[in-house]
PDB file of N, CA and C in Angstrom:
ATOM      1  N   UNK A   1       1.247   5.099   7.572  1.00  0.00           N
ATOM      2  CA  UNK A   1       2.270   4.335   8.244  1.00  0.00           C
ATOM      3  C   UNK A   1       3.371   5.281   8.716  1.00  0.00           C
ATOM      4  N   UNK A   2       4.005   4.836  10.136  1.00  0.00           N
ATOM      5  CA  UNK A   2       4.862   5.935  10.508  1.00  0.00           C
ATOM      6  C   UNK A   2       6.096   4.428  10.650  1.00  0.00           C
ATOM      7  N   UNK A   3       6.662   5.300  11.147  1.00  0.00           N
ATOM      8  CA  UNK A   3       8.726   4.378  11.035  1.00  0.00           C
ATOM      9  C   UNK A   3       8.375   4.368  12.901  1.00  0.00           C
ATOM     10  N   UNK A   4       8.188   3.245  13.400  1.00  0.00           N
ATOM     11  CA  UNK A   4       8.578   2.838  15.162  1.00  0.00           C
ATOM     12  C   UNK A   4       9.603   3.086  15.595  1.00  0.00           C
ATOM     13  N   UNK A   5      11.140   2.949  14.717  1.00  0.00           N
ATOM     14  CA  UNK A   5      12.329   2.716  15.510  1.00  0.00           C
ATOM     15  C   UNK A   5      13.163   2.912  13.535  1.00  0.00           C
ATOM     16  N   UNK A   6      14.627   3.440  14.109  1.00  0.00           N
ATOM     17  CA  UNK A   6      15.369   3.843  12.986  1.00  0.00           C
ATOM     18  C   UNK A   6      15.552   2.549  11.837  1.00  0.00           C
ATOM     19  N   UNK A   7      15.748   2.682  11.189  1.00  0.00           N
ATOM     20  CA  UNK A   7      16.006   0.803  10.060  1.00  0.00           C
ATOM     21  C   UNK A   7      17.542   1.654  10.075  1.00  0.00           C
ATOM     22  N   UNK A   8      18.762  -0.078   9.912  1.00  0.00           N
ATOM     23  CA  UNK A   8      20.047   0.086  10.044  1.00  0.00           C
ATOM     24  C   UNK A   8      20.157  -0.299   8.091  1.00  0.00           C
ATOM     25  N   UNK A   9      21.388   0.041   8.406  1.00  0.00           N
ATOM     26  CA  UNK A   9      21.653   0.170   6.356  1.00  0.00           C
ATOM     27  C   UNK A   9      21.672  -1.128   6.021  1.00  0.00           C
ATOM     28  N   UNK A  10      21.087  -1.102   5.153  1.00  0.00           N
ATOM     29  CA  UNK A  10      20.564  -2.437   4.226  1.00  0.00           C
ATOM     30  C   UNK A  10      19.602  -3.401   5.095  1.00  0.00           C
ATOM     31  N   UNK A  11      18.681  -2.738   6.175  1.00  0.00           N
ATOM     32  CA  UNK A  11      17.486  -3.436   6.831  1.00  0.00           C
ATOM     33  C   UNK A  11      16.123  -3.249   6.104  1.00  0.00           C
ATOM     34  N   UNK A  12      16.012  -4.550   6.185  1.00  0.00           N
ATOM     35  CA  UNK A  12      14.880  -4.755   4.879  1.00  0.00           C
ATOM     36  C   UNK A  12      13.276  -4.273   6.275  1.00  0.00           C
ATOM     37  N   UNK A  13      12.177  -3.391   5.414  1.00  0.00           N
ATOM     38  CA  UNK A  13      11.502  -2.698   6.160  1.00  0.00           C
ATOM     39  C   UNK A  13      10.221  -4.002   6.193  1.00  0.00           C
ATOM     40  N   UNK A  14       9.941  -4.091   7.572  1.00  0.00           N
ATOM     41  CA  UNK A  14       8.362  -4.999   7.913  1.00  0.00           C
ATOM     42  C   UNK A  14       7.636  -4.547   8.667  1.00  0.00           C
ATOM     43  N   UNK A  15       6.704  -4.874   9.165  1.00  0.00           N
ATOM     44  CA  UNK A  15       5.635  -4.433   9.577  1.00  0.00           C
ATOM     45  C   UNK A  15       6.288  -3.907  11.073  1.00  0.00           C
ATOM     46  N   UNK A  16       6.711  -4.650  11.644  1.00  0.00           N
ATOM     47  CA  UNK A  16       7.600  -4.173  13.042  1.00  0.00           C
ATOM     48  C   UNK A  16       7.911  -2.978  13.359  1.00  0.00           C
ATOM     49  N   UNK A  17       8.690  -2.228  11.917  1.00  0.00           N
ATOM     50  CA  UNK A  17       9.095  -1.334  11.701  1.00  0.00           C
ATOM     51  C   UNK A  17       7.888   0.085  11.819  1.00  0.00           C
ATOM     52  N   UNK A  18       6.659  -0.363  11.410  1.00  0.00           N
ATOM     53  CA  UNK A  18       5.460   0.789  10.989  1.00  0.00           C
ATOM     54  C   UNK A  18       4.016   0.593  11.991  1.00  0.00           C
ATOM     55  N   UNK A  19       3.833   1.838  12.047  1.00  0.00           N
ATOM     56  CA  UNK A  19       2.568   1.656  13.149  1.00  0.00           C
ATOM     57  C   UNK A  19       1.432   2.068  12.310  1.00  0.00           C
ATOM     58  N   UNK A  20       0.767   1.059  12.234  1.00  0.00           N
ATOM     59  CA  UNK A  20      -0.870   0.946  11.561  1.00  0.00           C
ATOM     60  C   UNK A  20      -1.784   1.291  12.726  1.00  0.00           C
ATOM     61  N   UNK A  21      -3.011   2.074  11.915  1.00  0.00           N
ATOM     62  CA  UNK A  21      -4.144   2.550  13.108  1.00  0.00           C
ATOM     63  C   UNK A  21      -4.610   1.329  13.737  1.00  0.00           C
ATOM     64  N   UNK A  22      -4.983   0.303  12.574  1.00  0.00           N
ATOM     65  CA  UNK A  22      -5.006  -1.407  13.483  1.00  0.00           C
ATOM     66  C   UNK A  22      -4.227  -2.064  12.334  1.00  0.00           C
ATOM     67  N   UNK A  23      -4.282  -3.654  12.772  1.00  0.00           N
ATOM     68  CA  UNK A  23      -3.408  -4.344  12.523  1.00  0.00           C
ATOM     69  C   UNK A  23      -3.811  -4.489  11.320  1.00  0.00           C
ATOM     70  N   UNK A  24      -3.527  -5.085  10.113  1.00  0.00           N
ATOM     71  CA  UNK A  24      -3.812  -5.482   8.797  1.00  0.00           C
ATOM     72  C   UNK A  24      -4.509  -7.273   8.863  1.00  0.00           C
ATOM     73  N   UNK A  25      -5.999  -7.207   8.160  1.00  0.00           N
ATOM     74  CA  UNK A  25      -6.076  -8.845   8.338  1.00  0.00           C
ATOM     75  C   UNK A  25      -6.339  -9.589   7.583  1.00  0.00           C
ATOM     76  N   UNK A  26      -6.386 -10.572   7.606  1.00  0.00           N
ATOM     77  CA  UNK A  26      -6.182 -11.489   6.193  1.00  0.00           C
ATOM     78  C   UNK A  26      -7.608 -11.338   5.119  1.00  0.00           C
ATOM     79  N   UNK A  27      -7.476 -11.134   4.448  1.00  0.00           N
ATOM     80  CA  UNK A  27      -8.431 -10.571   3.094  1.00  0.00           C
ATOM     81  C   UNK A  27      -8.524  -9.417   3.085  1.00  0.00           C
ATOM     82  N   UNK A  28      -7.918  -8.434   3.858  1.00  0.00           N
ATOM     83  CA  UNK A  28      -8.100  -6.526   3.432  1.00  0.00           C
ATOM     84  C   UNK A  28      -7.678  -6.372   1.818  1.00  0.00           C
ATOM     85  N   UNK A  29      -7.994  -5.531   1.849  1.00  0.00           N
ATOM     86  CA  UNK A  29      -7.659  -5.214   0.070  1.00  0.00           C
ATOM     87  C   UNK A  29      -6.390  -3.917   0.284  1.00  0.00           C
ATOM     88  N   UNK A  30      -5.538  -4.432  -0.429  1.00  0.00           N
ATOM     89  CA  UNK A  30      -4.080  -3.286   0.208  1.00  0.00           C
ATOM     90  C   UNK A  30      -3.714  -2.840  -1.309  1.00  0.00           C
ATOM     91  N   UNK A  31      -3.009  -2.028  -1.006  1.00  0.00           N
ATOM     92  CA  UNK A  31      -2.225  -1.330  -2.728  1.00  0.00           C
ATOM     93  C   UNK A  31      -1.067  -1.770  -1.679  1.00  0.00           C
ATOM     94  N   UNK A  32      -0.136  -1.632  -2.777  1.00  0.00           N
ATOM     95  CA  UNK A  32       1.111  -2.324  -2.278  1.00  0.00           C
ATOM     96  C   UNK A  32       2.276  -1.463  -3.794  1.00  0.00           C
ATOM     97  N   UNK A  33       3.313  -0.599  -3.151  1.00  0.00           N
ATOM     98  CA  UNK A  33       4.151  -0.184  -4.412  1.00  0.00           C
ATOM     99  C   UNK A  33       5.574  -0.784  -4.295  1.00  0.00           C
ATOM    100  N   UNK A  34       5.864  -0.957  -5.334  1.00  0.00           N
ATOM    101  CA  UNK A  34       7.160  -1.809  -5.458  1.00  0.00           C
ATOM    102  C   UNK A  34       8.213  -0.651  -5.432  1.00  0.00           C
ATOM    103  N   UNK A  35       9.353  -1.573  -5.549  1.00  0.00           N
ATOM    104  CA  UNK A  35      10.700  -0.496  -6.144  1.00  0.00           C
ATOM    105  C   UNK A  35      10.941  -0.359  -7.271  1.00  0.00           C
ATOM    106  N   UNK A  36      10.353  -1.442  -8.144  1.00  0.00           N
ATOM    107  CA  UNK A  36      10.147  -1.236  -9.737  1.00  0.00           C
ATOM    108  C   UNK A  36       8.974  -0.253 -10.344  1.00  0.00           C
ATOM    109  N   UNK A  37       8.509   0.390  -9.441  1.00  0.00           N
ATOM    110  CA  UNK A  37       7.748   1.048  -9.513  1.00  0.00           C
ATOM    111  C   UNK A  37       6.365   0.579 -10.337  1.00  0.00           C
ATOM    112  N   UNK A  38       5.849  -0.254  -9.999  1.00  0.00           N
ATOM    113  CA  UNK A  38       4.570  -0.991 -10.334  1.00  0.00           C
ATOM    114  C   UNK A  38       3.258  -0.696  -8.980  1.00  0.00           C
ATOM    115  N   UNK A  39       2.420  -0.688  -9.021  1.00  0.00           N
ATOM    116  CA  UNK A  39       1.773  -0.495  -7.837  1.00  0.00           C
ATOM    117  C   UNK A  39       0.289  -1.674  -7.808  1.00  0.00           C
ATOM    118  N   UNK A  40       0.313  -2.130  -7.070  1.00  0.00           N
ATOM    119  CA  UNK A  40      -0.442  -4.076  -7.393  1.00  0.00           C
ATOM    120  C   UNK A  40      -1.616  -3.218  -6.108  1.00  0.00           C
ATOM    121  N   UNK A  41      -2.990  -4.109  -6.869  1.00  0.00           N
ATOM    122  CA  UNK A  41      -4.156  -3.737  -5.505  1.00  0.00           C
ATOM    123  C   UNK A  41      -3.962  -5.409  -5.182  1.00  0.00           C
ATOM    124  N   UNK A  42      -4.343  -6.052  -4.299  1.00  0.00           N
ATOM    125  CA  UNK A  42      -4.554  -7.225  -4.017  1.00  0.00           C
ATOM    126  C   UNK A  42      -5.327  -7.941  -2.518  1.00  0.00           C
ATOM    127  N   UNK A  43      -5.293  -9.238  -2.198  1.00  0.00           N
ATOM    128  CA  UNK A  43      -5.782  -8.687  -0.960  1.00  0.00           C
ATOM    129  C   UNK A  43      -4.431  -9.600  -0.125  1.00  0.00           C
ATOM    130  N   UNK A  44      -4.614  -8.567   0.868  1.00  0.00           N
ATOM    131  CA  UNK A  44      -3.527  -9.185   1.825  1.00  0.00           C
ATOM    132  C   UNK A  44      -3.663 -10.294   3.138  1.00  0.00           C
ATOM    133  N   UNK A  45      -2.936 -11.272   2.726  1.00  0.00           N
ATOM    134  CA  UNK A  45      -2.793 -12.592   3.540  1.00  0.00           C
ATOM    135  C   UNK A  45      -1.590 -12.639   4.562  1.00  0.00           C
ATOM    136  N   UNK A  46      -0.887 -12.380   4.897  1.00  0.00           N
ATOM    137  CA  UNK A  46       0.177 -12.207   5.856  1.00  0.00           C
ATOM    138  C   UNK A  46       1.718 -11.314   5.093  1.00  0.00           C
ATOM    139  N   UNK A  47       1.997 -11.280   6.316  1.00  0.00           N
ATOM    140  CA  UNK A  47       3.640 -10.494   6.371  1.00  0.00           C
ATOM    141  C   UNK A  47       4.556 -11.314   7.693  1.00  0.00           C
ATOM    142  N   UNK A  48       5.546 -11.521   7.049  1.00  0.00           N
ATOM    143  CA  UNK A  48       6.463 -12.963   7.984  1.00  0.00           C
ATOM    144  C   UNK A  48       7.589 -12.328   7.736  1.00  0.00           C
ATOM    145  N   UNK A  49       8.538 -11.871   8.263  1.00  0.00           N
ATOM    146  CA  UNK A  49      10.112 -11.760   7.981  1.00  0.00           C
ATOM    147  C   UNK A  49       9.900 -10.746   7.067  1.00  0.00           C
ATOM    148  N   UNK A  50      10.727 -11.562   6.060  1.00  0.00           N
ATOM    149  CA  UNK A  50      11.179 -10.587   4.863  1.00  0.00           C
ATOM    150  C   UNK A  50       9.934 -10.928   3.432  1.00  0.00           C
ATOM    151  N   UNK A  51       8.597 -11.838   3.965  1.00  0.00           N
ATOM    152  CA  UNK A  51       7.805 -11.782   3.228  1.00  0.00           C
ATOM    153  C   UNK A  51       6.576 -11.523   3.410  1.00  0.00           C
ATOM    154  N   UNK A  52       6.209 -10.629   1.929  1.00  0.00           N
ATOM    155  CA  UNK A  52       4.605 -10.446   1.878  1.00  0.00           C
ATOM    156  C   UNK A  52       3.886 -11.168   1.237  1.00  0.00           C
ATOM    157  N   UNK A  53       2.770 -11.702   1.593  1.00  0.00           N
ATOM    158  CA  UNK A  53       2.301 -12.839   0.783  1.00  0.00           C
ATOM    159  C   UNK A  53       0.925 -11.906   0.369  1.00  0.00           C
ATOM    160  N   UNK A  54       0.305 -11.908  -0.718  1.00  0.00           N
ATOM    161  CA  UNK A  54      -0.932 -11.467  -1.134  1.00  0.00           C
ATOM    162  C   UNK A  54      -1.358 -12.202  -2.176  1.00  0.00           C
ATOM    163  N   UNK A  55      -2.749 -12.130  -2.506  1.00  0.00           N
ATOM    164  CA  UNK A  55      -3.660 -13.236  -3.215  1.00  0.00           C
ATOM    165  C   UNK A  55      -4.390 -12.207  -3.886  1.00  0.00           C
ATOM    166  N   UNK A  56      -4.517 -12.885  -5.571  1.00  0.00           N
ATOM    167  CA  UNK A  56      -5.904 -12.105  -5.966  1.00  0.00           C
ATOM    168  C   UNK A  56      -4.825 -11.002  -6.692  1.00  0.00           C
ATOM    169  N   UNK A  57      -3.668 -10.734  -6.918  1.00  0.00           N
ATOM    170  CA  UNK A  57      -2.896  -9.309  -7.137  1.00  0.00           C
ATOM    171  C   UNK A  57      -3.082  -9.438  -8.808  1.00  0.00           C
ATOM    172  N   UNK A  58      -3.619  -7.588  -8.878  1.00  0.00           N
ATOM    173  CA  UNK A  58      -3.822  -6.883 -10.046  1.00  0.00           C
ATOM    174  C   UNK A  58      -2.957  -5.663  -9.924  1.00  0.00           C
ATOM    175  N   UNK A  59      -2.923  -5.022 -11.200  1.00  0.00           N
ATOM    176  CA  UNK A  59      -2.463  -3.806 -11.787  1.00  0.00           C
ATOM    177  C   UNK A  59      -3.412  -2.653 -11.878  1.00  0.00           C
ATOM    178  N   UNK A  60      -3.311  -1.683 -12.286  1.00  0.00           N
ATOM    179  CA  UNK A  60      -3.850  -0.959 -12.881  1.00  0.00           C
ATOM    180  C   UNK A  60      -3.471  -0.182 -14.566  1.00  0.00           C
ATOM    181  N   UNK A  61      -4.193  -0.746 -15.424  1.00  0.00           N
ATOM    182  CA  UNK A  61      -3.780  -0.495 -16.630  1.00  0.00           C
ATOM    183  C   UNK A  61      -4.717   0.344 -17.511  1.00  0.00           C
ATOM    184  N   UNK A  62      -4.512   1.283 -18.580  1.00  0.00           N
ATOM    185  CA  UNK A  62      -4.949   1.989 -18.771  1.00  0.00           C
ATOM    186  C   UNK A  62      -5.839   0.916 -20.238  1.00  0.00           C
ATOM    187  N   UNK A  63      -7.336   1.518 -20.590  1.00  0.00           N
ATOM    188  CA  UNK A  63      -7.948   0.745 -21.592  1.00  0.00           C
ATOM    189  C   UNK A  63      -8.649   1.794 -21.980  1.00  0.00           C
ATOM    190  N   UNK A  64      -9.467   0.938 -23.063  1.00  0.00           N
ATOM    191  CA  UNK A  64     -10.404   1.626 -23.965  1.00  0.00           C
ATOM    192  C   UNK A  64     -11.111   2.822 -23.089  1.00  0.00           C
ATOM    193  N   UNK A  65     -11.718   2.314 -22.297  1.00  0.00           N
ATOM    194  CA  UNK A  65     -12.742   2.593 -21.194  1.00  0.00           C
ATOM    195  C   UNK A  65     -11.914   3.143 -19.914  1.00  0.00           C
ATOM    196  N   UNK A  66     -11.315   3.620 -20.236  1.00  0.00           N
ATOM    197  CA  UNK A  66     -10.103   4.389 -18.990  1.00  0.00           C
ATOM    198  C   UNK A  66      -9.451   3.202 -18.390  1.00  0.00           C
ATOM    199  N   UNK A  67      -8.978   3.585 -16.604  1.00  0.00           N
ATOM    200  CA  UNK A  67      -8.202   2.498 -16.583  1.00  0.00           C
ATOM    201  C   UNK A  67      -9.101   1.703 -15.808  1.00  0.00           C
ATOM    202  N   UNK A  68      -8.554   0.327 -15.857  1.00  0.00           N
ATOM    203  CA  UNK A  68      -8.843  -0.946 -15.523  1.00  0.00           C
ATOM    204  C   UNK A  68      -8.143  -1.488 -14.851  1.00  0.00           C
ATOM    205  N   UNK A  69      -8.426  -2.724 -14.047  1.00  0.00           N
ATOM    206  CA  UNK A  69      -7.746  -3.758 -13.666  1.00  0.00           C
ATOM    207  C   UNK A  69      -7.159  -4.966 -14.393  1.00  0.00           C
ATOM    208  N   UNK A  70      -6.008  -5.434 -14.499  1.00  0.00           N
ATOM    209  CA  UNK A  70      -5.555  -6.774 -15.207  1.00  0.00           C
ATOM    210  C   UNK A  70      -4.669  -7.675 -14.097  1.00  0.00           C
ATOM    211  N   UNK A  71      -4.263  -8.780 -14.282  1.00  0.00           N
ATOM    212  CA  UNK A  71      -3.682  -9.643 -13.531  1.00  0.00           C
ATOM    213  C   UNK A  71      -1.899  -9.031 -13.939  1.00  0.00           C
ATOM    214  N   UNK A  72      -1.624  -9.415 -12.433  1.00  0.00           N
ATOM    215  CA  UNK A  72      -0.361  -9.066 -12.236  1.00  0.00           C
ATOM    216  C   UNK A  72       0.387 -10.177 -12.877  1.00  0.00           C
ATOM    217  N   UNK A  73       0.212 -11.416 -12.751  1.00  0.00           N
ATOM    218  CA  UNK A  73       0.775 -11.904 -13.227  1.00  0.00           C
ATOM    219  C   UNK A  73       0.244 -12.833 -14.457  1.00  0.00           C
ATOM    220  N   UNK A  74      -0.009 -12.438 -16.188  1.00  0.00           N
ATOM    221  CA  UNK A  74      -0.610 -13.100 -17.083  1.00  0.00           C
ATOM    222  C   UNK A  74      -0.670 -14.426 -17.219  1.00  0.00           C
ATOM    223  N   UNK A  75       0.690 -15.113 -17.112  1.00  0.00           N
ATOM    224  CA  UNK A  75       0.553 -16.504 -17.697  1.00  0.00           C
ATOM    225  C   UNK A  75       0.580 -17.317 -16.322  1.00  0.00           C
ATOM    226  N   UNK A  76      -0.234 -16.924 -14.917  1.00  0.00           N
ATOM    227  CA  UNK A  76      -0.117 -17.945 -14.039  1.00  0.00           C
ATOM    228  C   UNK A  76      -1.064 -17.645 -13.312  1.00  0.00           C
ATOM    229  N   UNK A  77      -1.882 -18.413 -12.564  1.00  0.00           N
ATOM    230  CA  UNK A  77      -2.854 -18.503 -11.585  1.00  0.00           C
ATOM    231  C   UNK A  77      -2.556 -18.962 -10.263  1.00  0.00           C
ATOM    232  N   UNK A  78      -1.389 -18.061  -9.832  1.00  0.00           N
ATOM    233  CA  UNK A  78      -1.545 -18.404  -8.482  1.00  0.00           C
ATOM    234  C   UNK A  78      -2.445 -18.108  -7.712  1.00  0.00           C
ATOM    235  N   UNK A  79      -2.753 -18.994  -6.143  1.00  0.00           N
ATOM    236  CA  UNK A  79      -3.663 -18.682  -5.145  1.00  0.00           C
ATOM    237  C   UNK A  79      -2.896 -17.010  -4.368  1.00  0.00           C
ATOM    238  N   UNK A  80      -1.567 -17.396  -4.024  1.00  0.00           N
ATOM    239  CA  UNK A  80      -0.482 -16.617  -3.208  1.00  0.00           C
ATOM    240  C   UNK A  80       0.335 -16.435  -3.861  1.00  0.00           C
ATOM    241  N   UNK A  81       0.521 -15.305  -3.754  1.00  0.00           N
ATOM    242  CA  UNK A  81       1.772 -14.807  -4.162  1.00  0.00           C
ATOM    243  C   UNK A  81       3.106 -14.431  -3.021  1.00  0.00           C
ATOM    244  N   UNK A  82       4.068 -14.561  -2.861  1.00  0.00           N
ATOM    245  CA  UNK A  82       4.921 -14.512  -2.081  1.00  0.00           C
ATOM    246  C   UNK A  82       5.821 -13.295  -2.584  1.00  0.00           C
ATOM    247  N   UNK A  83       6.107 -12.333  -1.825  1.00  0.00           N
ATOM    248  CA  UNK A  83       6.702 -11.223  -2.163  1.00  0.00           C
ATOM    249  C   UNK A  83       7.996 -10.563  -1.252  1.00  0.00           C
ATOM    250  N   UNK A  84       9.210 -10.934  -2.034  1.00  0.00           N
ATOM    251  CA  UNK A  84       9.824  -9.887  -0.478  1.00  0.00           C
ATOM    252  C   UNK A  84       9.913  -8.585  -0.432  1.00  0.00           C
ATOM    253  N   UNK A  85       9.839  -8.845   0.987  1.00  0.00           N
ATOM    254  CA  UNK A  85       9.876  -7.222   1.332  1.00  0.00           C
ATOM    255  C   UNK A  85      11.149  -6.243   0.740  1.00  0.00           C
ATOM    256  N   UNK A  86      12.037  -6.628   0.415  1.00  0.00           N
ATOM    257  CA  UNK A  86      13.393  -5.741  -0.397  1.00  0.00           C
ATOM    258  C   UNK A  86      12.805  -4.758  -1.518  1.00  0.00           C
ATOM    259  N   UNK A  87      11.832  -5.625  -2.190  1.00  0.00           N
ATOM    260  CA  UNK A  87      11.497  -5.225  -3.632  1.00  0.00           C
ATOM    261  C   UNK A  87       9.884  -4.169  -3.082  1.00  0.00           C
ATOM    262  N   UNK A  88       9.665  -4.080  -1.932  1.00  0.00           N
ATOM    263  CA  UNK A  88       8.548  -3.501  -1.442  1.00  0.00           C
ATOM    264  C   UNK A  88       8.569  -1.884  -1.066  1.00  0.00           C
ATOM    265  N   UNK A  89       8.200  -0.679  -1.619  1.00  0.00           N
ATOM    266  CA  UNK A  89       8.604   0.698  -0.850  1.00  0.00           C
ATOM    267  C   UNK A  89       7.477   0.651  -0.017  1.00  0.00           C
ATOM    268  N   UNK A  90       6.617   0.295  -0.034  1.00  0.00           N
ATOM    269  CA  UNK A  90       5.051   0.626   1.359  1.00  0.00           C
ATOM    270  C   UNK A  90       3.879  -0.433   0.613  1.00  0.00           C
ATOM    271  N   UNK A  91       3.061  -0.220   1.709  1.00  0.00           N
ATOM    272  CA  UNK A  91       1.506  -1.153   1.239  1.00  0.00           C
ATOM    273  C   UNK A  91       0.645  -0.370   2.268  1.00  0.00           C
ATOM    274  N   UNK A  92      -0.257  -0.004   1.931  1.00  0.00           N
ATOM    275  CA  UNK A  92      -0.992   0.385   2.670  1.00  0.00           C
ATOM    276  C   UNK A  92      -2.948  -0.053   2.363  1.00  0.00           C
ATOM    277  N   UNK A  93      -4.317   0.243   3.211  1.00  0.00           N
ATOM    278  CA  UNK A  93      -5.548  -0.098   2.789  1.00  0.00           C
ATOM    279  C   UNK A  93      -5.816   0.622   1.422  1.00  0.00           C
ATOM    280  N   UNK A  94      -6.131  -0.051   0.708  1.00  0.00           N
ATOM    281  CA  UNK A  94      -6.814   0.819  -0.663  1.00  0.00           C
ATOM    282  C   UNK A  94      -7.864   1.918  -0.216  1.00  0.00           C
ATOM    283  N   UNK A  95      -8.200   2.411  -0.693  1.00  0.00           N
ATOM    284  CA  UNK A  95      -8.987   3.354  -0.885  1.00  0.00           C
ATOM    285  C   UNK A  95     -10.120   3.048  -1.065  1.00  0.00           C
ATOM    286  N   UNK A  96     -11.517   2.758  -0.434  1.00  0.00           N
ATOM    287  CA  UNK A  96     -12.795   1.834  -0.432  1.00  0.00           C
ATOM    288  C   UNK A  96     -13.464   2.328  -1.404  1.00  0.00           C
ATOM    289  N   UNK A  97     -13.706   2.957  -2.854  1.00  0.00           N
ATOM    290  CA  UNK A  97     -13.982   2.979  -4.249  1.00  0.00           C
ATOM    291  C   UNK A  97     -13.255   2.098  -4.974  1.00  0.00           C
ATOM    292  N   UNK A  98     -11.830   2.234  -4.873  1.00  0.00           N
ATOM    293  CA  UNK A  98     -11.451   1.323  -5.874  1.00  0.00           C
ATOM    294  C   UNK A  98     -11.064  -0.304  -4.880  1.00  0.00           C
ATOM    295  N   UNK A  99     -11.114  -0.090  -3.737  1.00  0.00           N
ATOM    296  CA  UNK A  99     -11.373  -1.885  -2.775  1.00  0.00           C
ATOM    297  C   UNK A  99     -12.796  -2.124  -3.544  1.00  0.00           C
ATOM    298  N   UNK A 100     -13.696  -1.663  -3.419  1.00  0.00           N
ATOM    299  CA  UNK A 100     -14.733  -2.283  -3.604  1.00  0.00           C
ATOM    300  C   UNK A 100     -14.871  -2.475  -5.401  1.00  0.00           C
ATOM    301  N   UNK A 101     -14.081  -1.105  -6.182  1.00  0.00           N
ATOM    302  CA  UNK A 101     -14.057  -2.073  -7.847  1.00  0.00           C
ATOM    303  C   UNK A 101     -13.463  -3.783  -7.929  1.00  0.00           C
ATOM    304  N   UNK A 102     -12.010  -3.579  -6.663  1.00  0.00           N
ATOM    305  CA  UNK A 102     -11.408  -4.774  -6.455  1.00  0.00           C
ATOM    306  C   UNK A 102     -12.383  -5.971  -6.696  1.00  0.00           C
ATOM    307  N   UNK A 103     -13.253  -5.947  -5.595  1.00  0.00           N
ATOM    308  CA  UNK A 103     -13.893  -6.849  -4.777  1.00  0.00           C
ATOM    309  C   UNK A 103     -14.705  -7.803  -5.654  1.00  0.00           C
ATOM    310  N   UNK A 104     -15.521  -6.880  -6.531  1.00  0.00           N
ATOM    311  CA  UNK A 104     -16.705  -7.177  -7.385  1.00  0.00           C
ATOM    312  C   UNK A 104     -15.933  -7.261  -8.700  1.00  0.00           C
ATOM    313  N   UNK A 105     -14.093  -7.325  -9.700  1.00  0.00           N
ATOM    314  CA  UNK A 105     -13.709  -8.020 -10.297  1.00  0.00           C
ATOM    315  C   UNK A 105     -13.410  -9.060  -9.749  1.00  0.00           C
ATOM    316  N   UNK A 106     -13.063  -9.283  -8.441  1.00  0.00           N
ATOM    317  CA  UNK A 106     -12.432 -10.339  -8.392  1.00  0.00           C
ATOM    318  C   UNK A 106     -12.931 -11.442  -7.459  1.00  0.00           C
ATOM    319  N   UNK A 107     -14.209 -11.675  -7.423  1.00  0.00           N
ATOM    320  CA  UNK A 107     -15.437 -12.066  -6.799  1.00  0.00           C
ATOM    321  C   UNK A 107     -16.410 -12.635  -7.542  1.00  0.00           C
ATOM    322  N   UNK A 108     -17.583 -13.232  -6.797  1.00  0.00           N
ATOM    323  CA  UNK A 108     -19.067 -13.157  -7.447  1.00  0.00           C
ATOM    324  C   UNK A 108     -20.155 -11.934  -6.673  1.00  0.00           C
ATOM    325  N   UNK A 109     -19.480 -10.867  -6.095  1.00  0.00           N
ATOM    326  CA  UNK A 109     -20.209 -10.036  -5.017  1.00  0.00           C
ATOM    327  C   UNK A 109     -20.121  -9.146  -5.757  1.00  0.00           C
ATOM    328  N   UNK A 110     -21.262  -8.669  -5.643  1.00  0.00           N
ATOM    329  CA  UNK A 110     -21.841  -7.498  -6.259  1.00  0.00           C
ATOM    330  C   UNK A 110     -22.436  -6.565  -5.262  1.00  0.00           C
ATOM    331  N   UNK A 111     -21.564  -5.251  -5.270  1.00  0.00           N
ATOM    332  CA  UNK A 111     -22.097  -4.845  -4.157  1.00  0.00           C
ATOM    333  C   UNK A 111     -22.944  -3.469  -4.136  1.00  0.00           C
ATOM    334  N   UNK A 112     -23.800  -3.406  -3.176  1.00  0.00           N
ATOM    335  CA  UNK A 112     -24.778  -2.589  -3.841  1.00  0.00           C
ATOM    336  C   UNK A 112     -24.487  -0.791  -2.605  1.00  0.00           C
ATOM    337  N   UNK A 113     -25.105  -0.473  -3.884  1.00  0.00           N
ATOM    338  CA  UNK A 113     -24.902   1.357  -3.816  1.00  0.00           C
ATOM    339  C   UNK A 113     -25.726   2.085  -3.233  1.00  0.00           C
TER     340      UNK A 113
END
C-alpha cells in the first residue's frame, strides 16, 4: 500500500487514501494490524468511511504445537465485525500459506496440495 495524497492531522486513514495493485473483495483473507498492536487474519467484507467491517476474525496465538489460530473475539459469535479505522495502522492480503491455513480452519474446505 502506498499513501495517494498527504492525510491532514488527526485524518483517520481509508482506503481512498492507499493504492492497492487491485481493489480488495469481499471474502479476501486480509491481516489487518491494530494500534493496540494485535494483528487479526480475517476475511474482508467492506471498508465505508471510518469503517472496516471483517468476518471470520482470528489471532495468532502461540500453542503446544507452535502457533495457531484462536478467535478474536472468545465470548461472541459474531457474523461481522465492525472496526474503525482510528484503531487500524494497515490491512493488507495475507500471505497465501497462512490464507489458505485461514480458509480450511475456518471452513469445511479442505484444500488440496
Amino acid at each position: 500500500m502506498l499513501f495517494d495524497k498527504p492525510l491532514k492531522s488527526g485524518e483517520v486513514v481509508t482506503e481512498e487514501y492507499m493504492l492497492f495493485d487491485k481493489p480488495l473483495k469481499s471474502g479476501e483473507v486480509v491481516t489487518t494490524k491494530l494500534v493496540s498492536g494485535e494483528e487479526l487474519i480475517a476475511r474482508f467484507e467492506k471498508s465505508e468511511g471510518d469503517t472496516l467491517t471483517l468476518s471470520k476474525v482470528v489471532v495468532l496465538a502461540p500453542g503446544q504445537q507452535g502457533i495457531g489460530m484462536v478467535p478474536w473475539l472468545m465470548s461472541a459469535e459474531p457474523k461481522q465485525v465492525d472496526i474503525n479505522m482510528s484503531t487500524v495502522l494497515t490491512y493488507a492480503v495475507t500471505q497465501k500459506e497462512i490464507a489458505d491455513k485461514y480458509t480450511e480452519m475456518t471452513s469445511s474446505i479442505q484444500l488440496i496440495k
